[in-house]
Protein backbone atom coordinates (compact mmCIF):
# COMPACT_ATOMS: atom_id res chain seq x y z
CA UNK A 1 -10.20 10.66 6.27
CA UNK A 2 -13.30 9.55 8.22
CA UNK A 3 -11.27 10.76 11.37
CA UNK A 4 -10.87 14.53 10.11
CA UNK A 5 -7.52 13.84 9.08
CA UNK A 6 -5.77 14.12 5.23
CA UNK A 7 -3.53 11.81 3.59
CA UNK A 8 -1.74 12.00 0.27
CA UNK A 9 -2.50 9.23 -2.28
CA UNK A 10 -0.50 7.90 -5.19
CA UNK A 11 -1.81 5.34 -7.41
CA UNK A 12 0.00 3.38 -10.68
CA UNK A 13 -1.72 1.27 -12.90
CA UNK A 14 -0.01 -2.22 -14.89
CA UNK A 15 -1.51 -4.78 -17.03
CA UNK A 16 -2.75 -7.23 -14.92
CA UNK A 17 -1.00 -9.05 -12.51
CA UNK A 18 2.24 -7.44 -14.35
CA UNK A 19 5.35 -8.76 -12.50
CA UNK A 20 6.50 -5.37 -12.73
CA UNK A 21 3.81 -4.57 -10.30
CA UNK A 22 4.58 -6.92 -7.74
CA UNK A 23 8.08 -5.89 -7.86
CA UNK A 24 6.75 -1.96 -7.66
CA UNK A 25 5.05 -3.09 -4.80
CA UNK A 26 8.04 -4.90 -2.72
CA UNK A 27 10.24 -2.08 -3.52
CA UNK A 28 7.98 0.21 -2.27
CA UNK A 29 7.70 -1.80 0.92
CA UNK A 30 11.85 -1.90 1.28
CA UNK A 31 11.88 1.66 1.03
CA UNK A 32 9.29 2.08 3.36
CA UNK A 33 10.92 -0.01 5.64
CA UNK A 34 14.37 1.18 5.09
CA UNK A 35 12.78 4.90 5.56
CA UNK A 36 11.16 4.64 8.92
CA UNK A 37 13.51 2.23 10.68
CA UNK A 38 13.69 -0.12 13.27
CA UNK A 39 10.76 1.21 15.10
CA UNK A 40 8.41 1.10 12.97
CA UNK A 41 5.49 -1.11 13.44
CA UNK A 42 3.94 -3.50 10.28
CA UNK A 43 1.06 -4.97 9.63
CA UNK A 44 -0.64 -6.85 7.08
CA UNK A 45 -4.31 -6.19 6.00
CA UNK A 46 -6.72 -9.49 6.69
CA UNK A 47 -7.87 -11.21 3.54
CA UNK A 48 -10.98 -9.72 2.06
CA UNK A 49 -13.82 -11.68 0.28
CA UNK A 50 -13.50 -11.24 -3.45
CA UNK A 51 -12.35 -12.77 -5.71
CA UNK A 52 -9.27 -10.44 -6.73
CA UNK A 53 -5.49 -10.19 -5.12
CA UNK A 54 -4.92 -7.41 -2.69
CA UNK A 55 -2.03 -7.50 -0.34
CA UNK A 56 -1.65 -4.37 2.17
CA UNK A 57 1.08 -3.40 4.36
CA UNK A 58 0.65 -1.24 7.30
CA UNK A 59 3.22 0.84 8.62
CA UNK A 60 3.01 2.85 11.59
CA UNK A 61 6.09 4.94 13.81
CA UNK A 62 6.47 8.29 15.56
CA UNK A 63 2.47 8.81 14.56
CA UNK A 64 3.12 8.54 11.42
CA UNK A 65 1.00 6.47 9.12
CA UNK A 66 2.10 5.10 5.55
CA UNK A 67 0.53 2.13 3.82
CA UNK A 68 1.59 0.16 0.66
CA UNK A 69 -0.86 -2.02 -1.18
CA UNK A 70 -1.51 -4.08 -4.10
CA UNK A 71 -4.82 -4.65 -5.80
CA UNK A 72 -5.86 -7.09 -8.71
CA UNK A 73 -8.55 -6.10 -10.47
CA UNK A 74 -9.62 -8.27 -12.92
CA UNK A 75 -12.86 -6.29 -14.14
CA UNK A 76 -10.70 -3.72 -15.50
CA UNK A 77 -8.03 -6.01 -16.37
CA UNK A 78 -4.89 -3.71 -14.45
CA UNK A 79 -3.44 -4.01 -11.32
CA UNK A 80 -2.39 -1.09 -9.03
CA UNK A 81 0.31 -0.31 -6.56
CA UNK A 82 -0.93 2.23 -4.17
CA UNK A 83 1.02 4.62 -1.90
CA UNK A 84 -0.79 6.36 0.70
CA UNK A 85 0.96 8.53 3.59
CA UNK A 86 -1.38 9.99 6.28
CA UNK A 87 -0.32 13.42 6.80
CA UNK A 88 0.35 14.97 10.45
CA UNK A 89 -2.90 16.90 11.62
């Protein structure tokens, strides 16, 4: 991380825009969200300018950082779920 910091990052590939990837992605978010509880914080990434999907969700409590995203990419034909958890320093 640019801040000095390391995460862990997990990445799975499906044809693209695979349903099964969207519900990877959502299930990933419940568990999240199930995981950290009530006080965690969540938000969503701002829309970025290209033409592919990508939907990111933020989640922040007790310092900890995890984020769950989903990416389109239509160049390589796949779409990916990504897990990344920023690790304590």
């Amino acid at each position: 991380m640019l801040s000095g910091g390391t995460q862990l990052h997990c990445g799975w590939p499906f044809t693209y825009r695979a349903p099964q990837a969207a519900d990877t992605f959502e299930g990933l978010v419940v568990a999240v969200t199930q995981c950290l509880g009530d006080g965690a914080v969540v938000t969503t990434d701002l829309n970025v300018n290209h033409p592919d999907f990508y939907d990111l969700q933020t989640f922040r409590a007790g310092g900890q950082e995890i984020g769950v995203s989903l990416k389109d990419k239509a160049a390589l034909s796949e779409t990916y779920v990504f897990l990344r958890v920023t690790l304590p320093k």
